[in-house]
N, C-alpha and C. Protein backbone atom coordinates (compact mmCIF):
# COMPACT_ATOMS: atom_id res chain seq x y z
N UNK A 1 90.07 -30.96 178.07
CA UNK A 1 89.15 -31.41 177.04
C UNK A 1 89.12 -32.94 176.96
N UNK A 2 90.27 -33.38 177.30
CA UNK A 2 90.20 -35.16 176.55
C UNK A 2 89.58 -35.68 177.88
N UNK A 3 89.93 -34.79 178.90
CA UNK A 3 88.69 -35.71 180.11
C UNK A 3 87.23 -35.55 180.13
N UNK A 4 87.13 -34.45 179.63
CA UNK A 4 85.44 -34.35 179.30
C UNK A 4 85.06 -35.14 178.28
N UNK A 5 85.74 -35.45 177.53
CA UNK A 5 85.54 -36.34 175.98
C UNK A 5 85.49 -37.82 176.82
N UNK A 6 86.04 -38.08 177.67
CA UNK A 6 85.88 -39.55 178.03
C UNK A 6 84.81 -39.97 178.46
N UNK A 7 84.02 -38.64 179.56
CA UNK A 7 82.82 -38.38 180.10
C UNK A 7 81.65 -39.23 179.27
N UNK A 8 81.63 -39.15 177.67
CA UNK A 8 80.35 -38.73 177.03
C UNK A 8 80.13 -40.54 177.25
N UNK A 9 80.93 -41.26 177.20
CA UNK A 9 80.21 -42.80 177.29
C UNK A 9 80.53 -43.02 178.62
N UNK A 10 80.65 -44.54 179.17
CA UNK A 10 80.41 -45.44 180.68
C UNK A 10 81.66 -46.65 180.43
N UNK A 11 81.93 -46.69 181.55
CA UNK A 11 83.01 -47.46 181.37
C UNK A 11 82.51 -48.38 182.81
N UNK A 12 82.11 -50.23 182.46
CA UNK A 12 81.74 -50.91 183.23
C UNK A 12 82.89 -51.64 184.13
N UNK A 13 82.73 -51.60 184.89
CA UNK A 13 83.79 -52.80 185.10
C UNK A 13 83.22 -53.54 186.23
N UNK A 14 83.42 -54.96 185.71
CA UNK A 14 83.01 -56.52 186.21
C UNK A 14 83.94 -56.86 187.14
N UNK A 15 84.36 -56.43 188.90
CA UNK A 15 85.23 -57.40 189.37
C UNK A 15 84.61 -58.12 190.53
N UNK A 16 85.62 -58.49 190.61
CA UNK A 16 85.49 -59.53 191.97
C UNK A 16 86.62 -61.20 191.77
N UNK A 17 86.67 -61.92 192.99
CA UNK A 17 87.55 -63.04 193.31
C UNK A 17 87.83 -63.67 191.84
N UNK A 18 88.63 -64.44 191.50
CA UNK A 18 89.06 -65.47 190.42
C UNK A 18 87.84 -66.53 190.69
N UNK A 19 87.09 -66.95 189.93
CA UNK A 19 86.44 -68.30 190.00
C UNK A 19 85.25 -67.43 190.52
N UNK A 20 84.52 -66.50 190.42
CA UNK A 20 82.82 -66.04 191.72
C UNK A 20 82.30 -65.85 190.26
N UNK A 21 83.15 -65.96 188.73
CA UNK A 21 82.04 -66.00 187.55
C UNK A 21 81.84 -64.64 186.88
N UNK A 22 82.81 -63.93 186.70
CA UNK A 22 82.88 -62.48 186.11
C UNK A 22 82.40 -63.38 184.56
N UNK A 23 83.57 -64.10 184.31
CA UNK A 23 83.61 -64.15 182.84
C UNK A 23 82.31 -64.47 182.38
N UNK A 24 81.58 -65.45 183.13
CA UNK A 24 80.64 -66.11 182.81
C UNK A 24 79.29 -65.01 182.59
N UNK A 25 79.06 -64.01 183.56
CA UNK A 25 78.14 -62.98 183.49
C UNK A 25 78.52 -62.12 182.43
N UNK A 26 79.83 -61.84 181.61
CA UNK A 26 80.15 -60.81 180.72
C UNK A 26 79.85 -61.63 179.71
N UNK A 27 80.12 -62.74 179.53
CA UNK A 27 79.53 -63.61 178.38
C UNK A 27 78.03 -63.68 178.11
N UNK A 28 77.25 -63.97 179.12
CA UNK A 28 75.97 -63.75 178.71
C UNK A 28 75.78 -62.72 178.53
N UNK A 29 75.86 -61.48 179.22
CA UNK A 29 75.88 -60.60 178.76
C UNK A 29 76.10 -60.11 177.16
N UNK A 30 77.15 -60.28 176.55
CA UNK A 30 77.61 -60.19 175.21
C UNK A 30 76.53 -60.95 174.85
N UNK A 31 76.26 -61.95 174.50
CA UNK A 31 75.26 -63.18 174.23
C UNK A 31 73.61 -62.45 173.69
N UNK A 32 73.94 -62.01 174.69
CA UNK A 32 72.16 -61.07 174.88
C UNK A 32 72.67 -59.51 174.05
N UNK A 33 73.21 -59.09 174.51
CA UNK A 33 73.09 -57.39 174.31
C UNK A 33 73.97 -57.31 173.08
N UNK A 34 73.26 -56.59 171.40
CA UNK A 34 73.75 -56.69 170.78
C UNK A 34 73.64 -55.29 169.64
N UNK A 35 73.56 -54.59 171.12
CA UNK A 35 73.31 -52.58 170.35
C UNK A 35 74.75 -52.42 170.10
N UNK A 36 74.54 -51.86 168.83
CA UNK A 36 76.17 -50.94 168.63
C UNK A 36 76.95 -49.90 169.68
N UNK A 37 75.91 -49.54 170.65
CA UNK A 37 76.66 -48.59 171.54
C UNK A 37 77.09 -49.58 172.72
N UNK A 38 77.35 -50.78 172.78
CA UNK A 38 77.99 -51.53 173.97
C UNK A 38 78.76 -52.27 173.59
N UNK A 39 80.41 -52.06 173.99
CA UNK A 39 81.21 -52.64 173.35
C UNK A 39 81.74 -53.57 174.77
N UNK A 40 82.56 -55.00 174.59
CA UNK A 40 82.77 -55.42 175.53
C UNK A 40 84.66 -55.54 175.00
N UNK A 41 86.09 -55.13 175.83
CA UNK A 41 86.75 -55.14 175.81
C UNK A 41 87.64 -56.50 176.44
N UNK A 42 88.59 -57.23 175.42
CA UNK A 42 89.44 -58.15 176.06
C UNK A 42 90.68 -57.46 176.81
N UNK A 43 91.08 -58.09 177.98
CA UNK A 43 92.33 -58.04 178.73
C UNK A 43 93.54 -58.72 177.79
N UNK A 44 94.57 -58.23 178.11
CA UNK A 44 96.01 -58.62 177.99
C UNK A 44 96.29 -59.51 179.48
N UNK A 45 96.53 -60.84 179.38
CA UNK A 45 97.73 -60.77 180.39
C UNK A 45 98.33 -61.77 180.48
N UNK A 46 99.97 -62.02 181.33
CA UNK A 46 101.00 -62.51 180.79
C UNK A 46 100.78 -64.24 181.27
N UNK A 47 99.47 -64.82 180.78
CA UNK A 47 99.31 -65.83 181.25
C UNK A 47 98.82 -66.75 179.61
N UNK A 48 99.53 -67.83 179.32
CA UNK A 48 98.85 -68.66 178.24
C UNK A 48 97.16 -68.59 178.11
N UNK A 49 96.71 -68.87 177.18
CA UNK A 49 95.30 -69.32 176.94
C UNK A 49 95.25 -70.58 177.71
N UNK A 50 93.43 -70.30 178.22
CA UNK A 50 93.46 -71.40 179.25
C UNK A 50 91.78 -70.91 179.25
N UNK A 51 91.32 -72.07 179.58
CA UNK A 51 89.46 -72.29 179.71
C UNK A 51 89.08 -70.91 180.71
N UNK A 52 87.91 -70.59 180.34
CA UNK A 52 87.61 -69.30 181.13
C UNK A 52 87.28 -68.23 180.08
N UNK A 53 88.28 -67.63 181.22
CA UNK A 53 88.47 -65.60 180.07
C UNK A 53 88.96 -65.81 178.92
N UNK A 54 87.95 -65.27 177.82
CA UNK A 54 88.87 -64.93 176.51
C UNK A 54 89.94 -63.88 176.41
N UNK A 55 91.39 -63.95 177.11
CA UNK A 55 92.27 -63.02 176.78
C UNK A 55 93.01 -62.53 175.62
N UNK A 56 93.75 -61.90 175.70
CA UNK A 56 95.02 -61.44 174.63
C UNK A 56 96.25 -62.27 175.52
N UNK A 57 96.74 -63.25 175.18
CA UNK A 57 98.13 -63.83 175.90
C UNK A 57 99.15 -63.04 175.40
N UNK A 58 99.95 -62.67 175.89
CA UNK A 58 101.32 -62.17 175.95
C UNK A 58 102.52 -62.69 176.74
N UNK A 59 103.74 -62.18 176.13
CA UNK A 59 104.80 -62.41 177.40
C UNK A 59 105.23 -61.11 178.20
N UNK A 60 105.95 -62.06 179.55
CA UNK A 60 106.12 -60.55 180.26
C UNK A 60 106.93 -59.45 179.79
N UNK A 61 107.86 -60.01 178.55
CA UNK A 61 108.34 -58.80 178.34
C UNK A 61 108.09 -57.92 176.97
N UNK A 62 106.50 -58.41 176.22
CA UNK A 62 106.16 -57.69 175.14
C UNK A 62 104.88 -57.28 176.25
N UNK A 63 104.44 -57.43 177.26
CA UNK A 63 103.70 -56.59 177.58
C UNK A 63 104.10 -55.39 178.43
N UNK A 64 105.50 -55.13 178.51
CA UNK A 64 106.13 -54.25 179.38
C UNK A 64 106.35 -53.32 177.86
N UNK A 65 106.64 -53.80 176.92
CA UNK A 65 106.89 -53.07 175.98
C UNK A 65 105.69 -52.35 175.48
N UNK A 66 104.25 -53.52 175.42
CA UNK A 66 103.12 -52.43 175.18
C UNK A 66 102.90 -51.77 175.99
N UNK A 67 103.38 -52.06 177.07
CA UNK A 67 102.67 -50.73 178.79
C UNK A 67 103.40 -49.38 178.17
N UNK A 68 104.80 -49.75 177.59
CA UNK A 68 105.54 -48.26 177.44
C UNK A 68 104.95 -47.21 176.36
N UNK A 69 104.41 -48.39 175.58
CA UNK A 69 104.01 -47.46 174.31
C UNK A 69 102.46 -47.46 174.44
N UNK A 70 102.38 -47.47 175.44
CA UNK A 70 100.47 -46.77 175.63
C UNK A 70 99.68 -47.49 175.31
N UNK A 71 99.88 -48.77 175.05
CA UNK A 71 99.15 -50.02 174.67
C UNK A 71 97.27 -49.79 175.71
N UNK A 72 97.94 -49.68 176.95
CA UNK A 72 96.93 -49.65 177.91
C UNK A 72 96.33 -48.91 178.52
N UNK A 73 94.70 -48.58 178.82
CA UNK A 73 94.36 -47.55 179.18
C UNK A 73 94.48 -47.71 180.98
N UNK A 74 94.31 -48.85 181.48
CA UNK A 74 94.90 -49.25 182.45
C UNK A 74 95.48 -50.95 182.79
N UNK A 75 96.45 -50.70 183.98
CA UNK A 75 97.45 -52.21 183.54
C UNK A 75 97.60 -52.08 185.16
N UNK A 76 98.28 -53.28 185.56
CA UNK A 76 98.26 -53.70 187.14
C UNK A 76 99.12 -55.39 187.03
N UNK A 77 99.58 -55.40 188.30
CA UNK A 77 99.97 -56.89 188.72
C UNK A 77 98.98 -57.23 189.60
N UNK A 78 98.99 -58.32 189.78
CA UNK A 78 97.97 -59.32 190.80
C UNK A 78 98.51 -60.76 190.48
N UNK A 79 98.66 -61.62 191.25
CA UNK A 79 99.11 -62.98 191.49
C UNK A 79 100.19 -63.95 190.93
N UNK A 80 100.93 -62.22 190.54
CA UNK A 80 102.23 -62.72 189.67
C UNK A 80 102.01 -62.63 188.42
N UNK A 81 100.91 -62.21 187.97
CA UNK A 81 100.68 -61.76 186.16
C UNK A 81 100.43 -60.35 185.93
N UNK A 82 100.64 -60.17 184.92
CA UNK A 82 100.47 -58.63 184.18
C UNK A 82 98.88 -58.71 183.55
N UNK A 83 98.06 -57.72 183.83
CA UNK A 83 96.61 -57.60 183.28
C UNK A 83 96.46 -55.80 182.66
N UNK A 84 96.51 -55.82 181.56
CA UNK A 84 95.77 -54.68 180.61
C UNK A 84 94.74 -54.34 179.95
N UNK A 85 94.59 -53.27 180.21
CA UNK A 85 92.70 -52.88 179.52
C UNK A 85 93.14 -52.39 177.99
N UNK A 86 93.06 -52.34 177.60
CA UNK A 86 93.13 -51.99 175.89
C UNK A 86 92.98 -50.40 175.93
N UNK A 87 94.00 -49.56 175.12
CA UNK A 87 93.52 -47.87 175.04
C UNK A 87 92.72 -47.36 174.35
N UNK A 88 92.07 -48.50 173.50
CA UNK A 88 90.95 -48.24 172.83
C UNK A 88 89.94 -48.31 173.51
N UNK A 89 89.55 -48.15 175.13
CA UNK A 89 88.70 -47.65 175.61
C UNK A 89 88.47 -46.72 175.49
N UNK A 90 89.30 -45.72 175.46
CA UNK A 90 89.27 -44.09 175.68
C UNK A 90 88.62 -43.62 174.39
N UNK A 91 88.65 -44.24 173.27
CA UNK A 91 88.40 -43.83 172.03
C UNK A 91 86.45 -44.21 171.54
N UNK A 92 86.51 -45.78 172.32
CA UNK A 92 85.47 -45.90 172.47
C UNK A 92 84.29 -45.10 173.48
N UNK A 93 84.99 -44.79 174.79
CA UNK A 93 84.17 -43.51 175.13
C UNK A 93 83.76 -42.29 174.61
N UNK A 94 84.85 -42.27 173.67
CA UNK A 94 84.93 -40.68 173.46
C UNK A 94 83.26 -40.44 171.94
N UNK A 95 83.23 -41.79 171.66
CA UNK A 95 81.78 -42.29 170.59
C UNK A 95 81.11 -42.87 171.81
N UNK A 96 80.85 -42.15 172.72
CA UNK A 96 79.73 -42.46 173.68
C UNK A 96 79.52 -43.56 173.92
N UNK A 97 80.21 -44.79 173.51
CA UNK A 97 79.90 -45.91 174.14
C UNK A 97 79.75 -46.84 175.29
N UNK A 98 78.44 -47.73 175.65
CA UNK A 98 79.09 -48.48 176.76
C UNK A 98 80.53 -49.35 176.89
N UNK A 99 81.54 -49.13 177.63
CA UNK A 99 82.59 -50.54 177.43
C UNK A 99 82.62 -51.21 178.69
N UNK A 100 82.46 -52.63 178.52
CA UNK A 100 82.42 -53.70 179.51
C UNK A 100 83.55 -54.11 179.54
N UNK A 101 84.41 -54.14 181.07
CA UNK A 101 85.39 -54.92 180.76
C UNK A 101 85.27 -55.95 182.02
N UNK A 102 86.59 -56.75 181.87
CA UNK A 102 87.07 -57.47 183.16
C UNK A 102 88.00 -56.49 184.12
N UNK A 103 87.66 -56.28 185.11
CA UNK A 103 88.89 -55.73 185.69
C UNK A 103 89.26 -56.10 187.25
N UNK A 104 90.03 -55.07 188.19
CA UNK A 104 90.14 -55.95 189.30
C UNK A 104 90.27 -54.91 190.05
N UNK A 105 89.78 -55.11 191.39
CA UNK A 105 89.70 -54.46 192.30
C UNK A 105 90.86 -53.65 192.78
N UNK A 106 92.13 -54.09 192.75
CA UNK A 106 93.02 -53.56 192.43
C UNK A 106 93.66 -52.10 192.26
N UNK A 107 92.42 -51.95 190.83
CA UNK A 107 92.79 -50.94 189.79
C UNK A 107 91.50 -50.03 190.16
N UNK A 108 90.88 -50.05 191.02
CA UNK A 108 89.19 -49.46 190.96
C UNK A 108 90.21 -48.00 191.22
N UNK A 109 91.04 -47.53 192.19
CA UNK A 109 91.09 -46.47 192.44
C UNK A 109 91.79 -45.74 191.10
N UNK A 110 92.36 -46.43 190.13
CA UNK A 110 93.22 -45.63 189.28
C UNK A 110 92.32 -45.13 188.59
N UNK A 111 90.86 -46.16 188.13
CA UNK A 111 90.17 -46.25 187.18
C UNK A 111 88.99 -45.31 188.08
N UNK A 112 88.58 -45.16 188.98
CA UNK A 112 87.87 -43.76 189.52
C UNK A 112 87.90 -42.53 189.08
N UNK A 113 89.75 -42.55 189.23
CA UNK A 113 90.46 -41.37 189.03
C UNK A 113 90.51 -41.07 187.44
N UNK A 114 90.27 -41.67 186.78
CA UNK A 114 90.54 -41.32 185.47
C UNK A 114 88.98 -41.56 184.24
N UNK A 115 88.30 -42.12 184.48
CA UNK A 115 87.00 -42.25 184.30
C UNK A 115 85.50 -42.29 185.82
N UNK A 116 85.41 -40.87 185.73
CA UNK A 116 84.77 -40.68 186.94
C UNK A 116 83.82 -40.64 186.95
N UNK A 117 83.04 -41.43 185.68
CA UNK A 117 81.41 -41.92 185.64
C UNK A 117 81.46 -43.27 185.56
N UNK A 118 82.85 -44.01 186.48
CA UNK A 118 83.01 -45.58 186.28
C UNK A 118 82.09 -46.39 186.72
N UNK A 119 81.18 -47.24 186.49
CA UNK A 119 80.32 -48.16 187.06
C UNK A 119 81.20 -49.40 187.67
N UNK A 120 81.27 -49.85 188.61
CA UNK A 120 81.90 -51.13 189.47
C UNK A 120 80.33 -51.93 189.26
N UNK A 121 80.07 -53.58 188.94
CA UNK A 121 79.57 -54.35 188.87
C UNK A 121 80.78 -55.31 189.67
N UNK A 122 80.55 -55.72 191.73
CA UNK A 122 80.80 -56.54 192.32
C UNK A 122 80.04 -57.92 192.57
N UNK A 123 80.97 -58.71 191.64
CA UNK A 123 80.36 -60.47 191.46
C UNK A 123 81.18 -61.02 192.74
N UNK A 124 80.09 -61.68 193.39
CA UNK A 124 80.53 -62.03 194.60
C UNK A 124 80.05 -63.84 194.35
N UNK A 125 80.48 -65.04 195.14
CA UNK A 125 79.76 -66.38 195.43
C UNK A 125 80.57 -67.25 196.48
N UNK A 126 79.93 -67.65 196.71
CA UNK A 126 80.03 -68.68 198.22
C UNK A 126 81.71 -69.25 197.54
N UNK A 127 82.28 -69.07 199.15
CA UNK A 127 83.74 -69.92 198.81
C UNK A 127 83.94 -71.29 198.12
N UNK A 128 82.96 -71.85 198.63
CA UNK A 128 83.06 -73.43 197.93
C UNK A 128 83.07 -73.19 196.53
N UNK A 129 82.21 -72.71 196.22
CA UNK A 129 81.92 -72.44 194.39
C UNK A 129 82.97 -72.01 193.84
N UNK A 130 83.53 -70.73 194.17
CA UNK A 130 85.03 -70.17 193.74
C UNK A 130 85.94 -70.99 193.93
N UNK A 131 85.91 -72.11 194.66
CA UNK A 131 87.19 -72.98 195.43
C UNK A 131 86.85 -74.66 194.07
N UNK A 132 85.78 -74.95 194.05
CA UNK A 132 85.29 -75.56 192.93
C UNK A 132 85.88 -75.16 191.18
N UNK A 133 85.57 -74.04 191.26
CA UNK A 133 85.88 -73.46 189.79
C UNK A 133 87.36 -73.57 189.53
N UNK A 134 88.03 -72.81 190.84
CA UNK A 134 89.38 -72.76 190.48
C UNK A 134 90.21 -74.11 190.40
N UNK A 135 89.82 -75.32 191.11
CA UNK A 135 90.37 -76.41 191.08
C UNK A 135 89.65 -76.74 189.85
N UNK A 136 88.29 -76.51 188.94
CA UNK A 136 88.60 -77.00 187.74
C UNK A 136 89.21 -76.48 186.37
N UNK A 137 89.33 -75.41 186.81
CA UNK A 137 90.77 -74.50 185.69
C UNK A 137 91.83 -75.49 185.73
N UNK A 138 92.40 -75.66 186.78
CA UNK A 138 93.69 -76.33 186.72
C UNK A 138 94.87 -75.61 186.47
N UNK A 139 94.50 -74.25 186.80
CA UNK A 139 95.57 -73.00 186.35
C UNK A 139 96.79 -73.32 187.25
N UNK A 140 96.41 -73.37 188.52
CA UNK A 140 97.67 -73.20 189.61
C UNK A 140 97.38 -74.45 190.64
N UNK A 141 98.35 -74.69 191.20
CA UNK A 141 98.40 -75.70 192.61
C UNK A 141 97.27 -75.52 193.58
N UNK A 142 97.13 -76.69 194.42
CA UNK A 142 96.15 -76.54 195.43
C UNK A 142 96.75 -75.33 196.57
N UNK A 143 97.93 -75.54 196.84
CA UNK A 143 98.54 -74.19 197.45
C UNK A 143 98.17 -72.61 196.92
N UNK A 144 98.24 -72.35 195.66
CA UNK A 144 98.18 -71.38 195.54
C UNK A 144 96.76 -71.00 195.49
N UNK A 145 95.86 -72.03 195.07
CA UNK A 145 94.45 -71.99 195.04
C UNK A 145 93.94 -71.61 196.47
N UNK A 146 94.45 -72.43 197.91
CA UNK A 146 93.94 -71.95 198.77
C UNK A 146 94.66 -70.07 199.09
N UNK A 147 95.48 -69.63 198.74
CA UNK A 147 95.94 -68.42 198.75
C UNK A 147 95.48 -67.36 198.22
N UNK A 148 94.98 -67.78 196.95
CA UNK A 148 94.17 -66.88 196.64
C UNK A 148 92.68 -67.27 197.64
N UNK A 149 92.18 -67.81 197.17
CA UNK A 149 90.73 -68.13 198.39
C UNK A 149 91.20 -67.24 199.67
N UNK A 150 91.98 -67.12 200.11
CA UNK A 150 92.19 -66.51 201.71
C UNK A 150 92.18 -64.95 201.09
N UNK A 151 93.10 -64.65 199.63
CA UNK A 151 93.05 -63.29 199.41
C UNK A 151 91.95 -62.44 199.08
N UNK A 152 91.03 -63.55 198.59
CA UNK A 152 89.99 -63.23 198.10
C UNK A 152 88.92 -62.56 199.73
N UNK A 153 88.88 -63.38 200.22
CA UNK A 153 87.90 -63.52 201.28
C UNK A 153 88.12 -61.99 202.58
N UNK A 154 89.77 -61.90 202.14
CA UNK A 154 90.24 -60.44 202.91
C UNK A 154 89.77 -59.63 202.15
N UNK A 155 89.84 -59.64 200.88
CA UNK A 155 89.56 -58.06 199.60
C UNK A 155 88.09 -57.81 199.95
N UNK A 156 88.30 -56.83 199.37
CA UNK A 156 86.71 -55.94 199.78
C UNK A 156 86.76 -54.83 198.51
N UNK A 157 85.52 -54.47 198.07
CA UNK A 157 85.81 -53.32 196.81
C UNK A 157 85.51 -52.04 197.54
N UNK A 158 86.63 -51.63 197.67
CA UNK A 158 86.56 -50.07 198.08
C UNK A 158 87.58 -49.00 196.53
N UNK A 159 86.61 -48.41 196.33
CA UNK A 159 87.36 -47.58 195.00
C UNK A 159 88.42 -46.16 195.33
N UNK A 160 87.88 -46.22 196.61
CA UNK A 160 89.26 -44.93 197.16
C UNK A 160 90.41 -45.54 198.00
N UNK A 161 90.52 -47.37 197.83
CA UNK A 161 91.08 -47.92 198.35
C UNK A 161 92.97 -47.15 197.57
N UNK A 162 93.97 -47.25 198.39
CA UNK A 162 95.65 -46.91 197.53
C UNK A 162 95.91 -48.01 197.37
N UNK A 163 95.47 -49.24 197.48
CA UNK A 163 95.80 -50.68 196.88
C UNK A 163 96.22 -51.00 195.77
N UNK A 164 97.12 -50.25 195.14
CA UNK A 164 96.90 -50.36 193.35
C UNK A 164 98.55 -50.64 193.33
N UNK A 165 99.34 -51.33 192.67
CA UNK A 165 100.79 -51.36 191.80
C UNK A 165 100.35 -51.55 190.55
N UNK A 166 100.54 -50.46 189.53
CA UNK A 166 100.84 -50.57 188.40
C UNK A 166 101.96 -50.68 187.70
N UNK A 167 102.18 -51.60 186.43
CA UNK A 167 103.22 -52.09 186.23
C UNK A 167 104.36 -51.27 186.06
N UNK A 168 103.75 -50.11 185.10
CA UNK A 168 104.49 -48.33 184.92
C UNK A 168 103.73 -47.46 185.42
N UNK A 169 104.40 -46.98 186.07
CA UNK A 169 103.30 -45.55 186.47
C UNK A 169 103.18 -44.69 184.79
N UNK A 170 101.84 -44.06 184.82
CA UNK A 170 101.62 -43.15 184.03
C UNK A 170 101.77 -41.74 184.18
């Protein structure tokens, strides 16, 4: 029953590279679309506030504590940080709603498997631009900036990809 109940709404998810402009398209998005049935969801993850994504900041070890207590409807590592979807997705599906989130390629196969009317929206842009953006975050080193750029440029969105570490298994 609670998987058919998840059925009745859509669960979006926005991925693609750091810096190709997820945030920026979910923002206008929000901006524009302002029906009660489309809700747009913030991430958790174990990184300070910083220009960009509006997150939930946490530390790594109160977000290990919300992973245990079901905080998340789905959660993952990627580039040395912890990223969570809120479990109030499931609740918001279950009132038929659209939910937009951020998410990451990563997680497409968990999130297949568990919402199987998932929409993938792949934001893709020229390396320079992503390589631009991320040097003006100022998040990480030019080293790690070109590392991701190389990780980026290998990834590909495949949703039956086994590419996934989650932080706890469920």
């Amino acid at each position: 029953m609670k998987g058919a109940e998840l059925n009745k709404g859509r669960l979006v998810m926005i991925v693609g590279p750091s810096g190709a402009g997820k945030d920026c398209l979910i923002d206008y998005a929000r901006e524009r679309l302002h029906a009660n049935d489309i809700q747009f969801v913030r991430r958790t993850i174990t990184r300070p506030p910083s220009p960009g994504e509006d997150h939930n900041p946490v530390t790594v070890d109160d977000f290990r504590i919300a992973a245990l207590r079901g905080a998340f409807a789905l959660h993952w590592e990627a580039h040395g940080l912890y990223y969570g979807l809120p479990a109030a997705i499931d609740d918001l599906l279950r009132e038929n709603k659209v939910v937009v989130a951020n998410g990451s390629r990563l997680i497409l196969p968990a999130a297949k498997s568990r919402y199987p009317h998932l929409q993938i929206i792949s934001v893709k842009a020229d390396p320079e631009i992503i390589a631009a953006r991320l040097e003006a975050r100022g998040r990480e080193s030019g080293e790690a900036q070109q590392a991701r750029l190389a990780r980026s440029a290998a990834a590909a969105v495949d949703a039956n990809s086994e590419a996934i570490r989650p932080l706890i298994p469920k």
